[in-house]
N, C-alpha and C. Protein backbone atom coordinates (compact mmCIF):
# COMPACT_ATOMS: atom_id res chain seq x y z
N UNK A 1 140.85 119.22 97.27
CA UNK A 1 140.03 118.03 97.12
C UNK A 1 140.24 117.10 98.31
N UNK A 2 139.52 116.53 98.72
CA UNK A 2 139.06 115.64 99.62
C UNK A 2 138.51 114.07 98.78
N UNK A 3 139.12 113.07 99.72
CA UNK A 3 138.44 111.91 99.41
C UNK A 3 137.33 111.65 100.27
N UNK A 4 136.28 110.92 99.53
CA UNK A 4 134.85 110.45 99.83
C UNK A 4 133.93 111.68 99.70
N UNK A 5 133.97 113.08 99.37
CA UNK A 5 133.32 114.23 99.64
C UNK A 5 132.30 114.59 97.76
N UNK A 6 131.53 114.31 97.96
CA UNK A 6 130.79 115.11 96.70
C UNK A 6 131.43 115.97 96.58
N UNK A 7 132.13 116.62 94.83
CA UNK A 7 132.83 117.78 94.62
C UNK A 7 131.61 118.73 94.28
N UNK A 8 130.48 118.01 94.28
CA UNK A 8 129.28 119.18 93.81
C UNK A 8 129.35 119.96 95.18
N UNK A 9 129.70 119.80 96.51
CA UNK A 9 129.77 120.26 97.61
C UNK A 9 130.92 121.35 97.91
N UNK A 10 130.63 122.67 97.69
CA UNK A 10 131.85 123.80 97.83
C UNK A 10 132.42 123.71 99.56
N UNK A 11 133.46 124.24 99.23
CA UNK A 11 134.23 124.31 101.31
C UNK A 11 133.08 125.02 101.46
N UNK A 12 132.38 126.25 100.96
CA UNK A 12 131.21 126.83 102.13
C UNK A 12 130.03 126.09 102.36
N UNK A 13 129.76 125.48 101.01
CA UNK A 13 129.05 124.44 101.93
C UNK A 13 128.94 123.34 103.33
N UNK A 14 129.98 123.37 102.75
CA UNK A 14 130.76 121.61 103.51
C UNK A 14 130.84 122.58 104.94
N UNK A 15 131.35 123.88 104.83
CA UNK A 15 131.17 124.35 106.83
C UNK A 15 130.08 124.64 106.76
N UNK A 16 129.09 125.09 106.42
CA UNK A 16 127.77 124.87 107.00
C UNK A 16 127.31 123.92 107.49
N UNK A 17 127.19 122.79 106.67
CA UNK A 17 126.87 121.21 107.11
C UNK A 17 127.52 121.05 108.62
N UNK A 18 128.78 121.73 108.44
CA UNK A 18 129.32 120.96 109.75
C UNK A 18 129.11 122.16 111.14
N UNK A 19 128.90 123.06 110.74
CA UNK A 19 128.16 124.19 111.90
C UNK A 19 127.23 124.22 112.06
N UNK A 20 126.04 123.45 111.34
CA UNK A 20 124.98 123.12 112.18
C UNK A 20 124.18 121.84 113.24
N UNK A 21 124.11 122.44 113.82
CA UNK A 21 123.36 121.13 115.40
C UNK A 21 122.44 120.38 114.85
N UNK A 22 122.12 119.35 115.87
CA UNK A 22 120.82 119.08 115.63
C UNK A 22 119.65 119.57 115.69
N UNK A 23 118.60 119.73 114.70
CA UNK A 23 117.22 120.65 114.94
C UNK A 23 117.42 121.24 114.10
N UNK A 24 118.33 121.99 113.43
CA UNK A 24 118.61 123.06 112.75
C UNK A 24 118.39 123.11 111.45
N UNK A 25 117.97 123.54 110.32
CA UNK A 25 117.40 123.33 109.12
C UNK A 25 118.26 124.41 108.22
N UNK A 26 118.24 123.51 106.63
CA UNK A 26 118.78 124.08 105.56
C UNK A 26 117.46 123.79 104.60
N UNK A 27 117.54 125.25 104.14
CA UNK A 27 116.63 125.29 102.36
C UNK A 27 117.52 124.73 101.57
N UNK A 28 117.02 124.05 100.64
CA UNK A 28 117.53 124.05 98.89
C UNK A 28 116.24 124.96 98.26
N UNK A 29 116.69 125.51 97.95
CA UNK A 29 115.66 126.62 97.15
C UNK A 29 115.83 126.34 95.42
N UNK A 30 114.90 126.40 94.50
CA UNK A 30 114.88 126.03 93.46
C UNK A 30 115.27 127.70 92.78
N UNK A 31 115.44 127.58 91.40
CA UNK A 31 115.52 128.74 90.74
C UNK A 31 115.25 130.07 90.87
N UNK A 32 113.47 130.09 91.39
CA UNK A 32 112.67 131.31 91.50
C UNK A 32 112.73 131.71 93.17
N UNK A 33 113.01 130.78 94.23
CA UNK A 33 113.06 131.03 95.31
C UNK A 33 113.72 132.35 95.74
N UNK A 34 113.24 132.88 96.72
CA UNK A 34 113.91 134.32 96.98
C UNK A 34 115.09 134.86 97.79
N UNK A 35 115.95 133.40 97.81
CA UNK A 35 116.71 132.78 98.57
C UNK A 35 117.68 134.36 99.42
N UNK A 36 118.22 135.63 98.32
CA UNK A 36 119.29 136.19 98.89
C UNK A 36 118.32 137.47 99.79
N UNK A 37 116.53 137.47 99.42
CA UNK A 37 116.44 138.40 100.80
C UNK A 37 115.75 137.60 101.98
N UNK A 38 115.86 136.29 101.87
CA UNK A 38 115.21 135.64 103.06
C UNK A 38 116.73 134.70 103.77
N UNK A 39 117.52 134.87 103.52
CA UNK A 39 118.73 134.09 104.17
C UNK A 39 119.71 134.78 105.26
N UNK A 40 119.70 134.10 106.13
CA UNK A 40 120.45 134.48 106.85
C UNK A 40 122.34 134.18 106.39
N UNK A 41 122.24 133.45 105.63
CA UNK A 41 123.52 132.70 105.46
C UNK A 41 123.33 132.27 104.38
N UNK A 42 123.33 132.72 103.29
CA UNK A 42 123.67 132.45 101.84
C UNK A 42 124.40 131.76 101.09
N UNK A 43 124.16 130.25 100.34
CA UNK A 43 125.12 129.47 99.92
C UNK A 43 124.56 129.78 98.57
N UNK A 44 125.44 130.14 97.43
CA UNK A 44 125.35 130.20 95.98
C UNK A 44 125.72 128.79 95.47
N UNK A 45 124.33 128.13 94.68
CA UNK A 45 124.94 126.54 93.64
C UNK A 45 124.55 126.88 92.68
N UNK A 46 124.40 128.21 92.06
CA UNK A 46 123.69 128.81 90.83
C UNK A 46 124.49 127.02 89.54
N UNK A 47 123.18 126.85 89.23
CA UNK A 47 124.25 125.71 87.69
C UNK A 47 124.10 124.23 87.72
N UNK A 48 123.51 124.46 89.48
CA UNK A 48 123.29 122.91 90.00
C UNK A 48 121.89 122.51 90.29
N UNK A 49 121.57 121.24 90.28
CA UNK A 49 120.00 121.31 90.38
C UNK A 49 119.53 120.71 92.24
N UNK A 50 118.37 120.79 92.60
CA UNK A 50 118.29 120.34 93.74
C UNK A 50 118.35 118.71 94.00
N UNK A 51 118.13 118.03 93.02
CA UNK A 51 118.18 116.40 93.52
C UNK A 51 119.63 116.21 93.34
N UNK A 52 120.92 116.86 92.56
CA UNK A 52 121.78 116.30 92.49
C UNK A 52 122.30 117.18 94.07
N UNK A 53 122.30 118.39 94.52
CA UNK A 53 122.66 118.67 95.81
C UNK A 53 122.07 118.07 96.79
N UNK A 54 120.89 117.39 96.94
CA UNK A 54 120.42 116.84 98.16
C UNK A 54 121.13 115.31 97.84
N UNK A 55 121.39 114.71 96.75
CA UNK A 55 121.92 113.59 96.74
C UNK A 55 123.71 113.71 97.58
N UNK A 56 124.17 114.69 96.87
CA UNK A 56 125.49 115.02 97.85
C UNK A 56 125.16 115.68 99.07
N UNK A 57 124.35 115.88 99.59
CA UNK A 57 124.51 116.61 101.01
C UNK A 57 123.78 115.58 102.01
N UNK A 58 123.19 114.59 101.36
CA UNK A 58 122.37 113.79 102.46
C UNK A 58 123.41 112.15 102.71
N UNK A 59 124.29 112.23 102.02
CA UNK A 59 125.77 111.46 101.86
C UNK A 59 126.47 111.64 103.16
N UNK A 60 126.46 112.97 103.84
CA UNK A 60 126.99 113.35 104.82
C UNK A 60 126.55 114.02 106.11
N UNK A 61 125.01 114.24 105.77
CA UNK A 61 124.55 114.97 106.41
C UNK A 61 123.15 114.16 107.05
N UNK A 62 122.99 113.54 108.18
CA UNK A 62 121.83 112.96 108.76
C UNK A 62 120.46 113.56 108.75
N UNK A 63 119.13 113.57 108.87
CA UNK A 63 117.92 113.69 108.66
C UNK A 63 117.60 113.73 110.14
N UNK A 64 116.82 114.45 110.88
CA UNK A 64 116.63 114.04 111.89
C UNK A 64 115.30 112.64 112.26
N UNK A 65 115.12 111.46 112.91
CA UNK A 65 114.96 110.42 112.83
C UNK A 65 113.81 111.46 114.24
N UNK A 66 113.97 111.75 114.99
CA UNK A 66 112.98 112.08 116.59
C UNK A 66 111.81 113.14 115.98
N UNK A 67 111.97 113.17 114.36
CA UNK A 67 110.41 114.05 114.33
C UNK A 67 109.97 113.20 112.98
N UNK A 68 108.64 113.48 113.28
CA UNK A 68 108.33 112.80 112.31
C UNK A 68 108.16 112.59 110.36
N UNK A 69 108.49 113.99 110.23
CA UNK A 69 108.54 114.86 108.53
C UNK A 69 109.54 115.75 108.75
N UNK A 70 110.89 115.22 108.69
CA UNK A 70 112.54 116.22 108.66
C UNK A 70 112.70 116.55 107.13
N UNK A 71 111.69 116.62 106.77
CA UNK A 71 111.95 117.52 105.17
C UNK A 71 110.47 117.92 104.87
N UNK A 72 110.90 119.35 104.54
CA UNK A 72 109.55 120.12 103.88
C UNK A 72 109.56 120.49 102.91
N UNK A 73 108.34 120.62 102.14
CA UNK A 73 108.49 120.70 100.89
C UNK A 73 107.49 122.26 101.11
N UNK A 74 107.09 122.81 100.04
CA UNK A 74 106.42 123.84 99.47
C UNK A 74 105.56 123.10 98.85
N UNK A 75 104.20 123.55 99.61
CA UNK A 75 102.81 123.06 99.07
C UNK A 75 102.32 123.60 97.79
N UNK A 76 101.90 123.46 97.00
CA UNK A 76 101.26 123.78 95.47
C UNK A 76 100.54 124.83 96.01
N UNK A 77 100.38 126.10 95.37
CA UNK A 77 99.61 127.25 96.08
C UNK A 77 98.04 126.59 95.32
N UNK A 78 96.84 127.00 96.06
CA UNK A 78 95.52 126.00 95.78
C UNK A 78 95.56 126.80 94.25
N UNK A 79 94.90 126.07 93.52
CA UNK A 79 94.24 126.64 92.45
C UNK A 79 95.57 126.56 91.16
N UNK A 80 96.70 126.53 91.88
CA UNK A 80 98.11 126.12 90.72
C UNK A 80 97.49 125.22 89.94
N UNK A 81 97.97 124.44 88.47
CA UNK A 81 98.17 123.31 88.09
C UNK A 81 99.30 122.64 87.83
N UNK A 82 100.55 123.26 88.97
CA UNK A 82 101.24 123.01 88.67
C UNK A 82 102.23 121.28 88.70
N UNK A 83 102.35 120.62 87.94
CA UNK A 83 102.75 119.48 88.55
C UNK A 83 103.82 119.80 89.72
N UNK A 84 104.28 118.66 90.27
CA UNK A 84 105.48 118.45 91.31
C UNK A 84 106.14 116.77 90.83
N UNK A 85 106.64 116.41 89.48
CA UNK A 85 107.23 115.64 89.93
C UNK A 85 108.71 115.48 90.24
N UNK A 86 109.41 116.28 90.43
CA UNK A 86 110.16 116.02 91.22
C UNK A 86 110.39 116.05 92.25
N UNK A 87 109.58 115.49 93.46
CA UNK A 87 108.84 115.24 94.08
C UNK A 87 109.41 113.74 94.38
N UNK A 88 109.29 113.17 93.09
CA UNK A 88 109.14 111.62 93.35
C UNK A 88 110.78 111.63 93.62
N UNK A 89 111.39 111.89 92.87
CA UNK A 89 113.03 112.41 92.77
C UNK A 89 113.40 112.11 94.04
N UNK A 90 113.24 113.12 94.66
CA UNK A 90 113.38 113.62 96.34
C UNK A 90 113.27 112.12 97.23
N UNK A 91 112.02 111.58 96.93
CA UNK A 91 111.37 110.54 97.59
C UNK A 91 112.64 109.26 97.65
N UNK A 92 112.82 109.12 95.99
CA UNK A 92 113.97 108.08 95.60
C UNK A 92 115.52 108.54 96.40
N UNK A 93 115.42 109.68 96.48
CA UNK A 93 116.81 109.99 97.35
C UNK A 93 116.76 109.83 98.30
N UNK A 94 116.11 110.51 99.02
CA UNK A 94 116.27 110.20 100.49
C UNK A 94 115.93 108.68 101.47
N UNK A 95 114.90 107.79 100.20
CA UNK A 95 114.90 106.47 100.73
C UNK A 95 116.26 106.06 100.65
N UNK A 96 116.72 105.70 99.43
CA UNK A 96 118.26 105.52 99.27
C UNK A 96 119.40 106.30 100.39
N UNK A 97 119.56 107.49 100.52
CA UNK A 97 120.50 107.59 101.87
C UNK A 97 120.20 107.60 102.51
N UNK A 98 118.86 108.56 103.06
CA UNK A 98 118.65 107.71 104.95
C UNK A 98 117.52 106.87 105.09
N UNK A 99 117.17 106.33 104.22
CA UNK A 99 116.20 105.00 104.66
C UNK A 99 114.68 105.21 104.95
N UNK A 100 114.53 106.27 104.94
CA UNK A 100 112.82 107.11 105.02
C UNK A 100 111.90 107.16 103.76
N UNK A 101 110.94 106.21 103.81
CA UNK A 101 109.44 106.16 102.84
C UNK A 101 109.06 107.43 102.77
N UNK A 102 108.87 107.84 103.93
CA UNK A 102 107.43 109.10 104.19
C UNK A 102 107.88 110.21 105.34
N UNK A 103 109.14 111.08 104.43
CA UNK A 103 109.44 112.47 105.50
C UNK A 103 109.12 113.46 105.22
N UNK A 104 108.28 113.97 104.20
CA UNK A 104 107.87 114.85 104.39
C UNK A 104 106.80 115.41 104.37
N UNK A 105 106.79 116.59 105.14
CA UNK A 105 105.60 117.38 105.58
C UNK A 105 105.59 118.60 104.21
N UNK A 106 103.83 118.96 104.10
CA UNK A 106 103.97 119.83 103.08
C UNK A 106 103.60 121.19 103.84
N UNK A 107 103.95 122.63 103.40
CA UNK A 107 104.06 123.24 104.42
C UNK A 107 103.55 124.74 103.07
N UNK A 108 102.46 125.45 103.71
CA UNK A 108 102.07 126.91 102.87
C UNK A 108 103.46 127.77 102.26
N UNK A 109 102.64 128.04 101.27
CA UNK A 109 104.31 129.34 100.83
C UNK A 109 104.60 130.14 101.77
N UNK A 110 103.99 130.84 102.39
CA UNK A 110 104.34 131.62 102.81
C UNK A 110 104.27 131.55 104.22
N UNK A 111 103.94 130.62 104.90
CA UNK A 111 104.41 129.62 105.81
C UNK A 111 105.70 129.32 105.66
N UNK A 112 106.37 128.56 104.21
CA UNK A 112 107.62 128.08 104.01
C UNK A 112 108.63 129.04 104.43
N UNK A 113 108.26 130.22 103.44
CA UNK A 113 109.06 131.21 103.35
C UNK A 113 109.50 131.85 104.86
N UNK A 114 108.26 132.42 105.85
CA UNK A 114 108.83 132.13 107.14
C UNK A 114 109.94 131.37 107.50
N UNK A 115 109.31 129.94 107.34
CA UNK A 115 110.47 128.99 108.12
C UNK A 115 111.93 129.07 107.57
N UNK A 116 111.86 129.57 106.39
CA UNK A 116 112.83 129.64 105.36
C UNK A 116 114.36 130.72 106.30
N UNK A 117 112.93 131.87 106.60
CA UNK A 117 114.11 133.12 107.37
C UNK A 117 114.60 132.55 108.57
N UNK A 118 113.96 131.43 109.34
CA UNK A 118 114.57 130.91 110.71
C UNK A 118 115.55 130.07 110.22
N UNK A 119 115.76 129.59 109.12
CA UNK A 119 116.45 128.48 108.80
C UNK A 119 117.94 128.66 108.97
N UNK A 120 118.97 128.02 109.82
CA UNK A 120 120.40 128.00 109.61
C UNK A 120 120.61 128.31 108.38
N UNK A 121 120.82 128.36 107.38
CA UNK A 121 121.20 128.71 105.82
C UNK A 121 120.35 128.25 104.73
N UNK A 122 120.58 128.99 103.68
CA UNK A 122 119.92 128.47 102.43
C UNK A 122 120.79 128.66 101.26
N UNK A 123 120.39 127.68 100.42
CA UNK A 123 121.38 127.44 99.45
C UNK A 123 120.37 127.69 97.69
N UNK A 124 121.22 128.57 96.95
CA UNK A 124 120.53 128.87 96.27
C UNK A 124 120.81 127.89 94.81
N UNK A 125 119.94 127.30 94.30
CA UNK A 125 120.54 126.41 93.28
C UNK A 125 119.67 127.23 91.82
N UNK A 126 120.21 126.57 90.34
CA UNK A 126 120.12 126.83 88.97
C UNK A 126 118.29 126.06 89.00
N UNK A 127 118.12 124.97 89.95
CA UNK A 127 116.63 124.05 89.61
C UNK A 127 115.99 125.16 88.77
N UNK A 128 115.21 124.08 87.99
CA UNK A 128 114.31 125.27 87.33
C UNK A 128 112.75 124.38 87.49
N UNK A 129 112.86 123.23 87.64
CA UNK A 129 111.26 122.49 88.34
C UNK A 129 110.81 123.88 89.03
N UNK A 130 109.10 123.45 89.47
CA UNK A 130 108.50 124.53 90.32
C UNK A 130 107.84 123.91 91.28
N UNK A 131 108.22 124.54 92.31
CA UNK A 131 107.77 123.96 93.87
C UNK A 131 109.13 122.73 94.18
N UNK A 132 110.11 122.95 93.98
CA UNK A 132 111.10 122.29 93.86
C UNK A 132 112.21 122.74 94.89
N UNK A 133 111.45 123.51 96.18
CA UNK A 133 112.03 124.05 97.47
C UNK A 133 111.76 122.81 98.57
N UNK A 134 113.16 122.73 99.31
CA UNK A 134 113.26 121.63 100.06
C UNK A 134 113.19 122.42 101.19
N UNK A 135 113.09 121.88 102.76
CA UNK A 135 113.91 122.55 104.40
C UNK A 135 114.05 120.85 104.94
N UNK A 136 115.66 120.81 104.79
CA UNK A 136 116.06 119.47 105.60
C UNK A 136 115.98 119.75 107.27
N UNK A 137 115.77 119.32 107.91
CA UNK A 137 116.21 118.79 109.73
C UNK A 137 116.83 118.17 109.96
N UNK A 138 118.19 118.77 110.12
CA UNK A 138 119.52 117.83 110.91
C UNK A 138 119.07 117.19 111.89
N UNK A 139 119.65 115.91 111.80
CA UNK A 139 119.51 114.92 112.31
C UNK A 139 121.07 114.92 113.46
N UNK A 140 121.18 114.07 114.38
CA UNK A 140 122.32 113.41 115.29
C UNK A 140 122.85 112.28 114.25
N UNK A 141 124.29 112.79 114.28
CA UNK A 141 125.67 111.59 113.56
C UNK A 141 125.89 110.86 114.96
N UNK A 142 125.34 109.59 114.73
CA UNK A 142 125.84 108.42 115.63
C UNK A 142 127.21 107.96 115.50
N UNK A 143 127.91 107.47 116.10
CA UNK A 143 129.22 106.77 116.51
C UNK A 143 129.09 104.98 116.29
């Protein structure tokens, strides 16, 4: 254990966070996501949901501020009815730790899923919402 560290945050997490640069992107993948054949680097949170991991990982982990939508979401495939509110969730978090109204960009499934395989790691969580797949953009830790 560590002081100041979300314990929802495993050591493999916590070195990922800290092995990746700036630019570099992490999924939170929700329940159904296909997280273990599209990952390069596999983080298991099977149990945990995605707003309580983005609430601990954005505690420590910067947004990048030099683009303009450093979080993507998974667009509703057309013709779904599926709601998205957790959605709003997301919105309330990330204003609260890094201070951003309006970051994200909505991005095709299978578009996502692409970006998903370039992504520095993905982390597979219990979420069971739908369309409840995040891709953060590390941001620069100022001094």
């Amino acid at each position: 254990m560590l002081k100041g560290i979300p314990s929802i945050l495993s050591p493999e997490l916590l070195k990922i966070l800290m092995e990746m640069g700036h630019g570099d992107e992490i999924v939170i993948g929700d329940g159904n996501f296909p997280a273990a054949s599209h990952a390069r680097r596999l983080v298991r949170c099977d149990g945990h949901t995605v707003p309580d991991l983005l609430d601990a990982i954005l505690r420590l982990f910067p947004l990048d501020n030099y683009v303009a939508k450093p979080v993507a979401l998974m667009q509703v495939v057309p013709g779904d009815t599926a709601e998205t509110p957790i959605w709003s969730r997301y919105r309330e978090i990330i204003a609260d730790r890094a201070g951003m109204t309006d970051p994200f960009e909505q991005v095709e499934r299978f578009a996502f899923y692409e970006r998903a395989r370039q992504a520095y790691a993905i982390v597979a969580t219990g979420e069971s919402a739908l369309y409840a797949n995040l891709i953060l953009k590390k941001g620069v830790v100022k001094a």
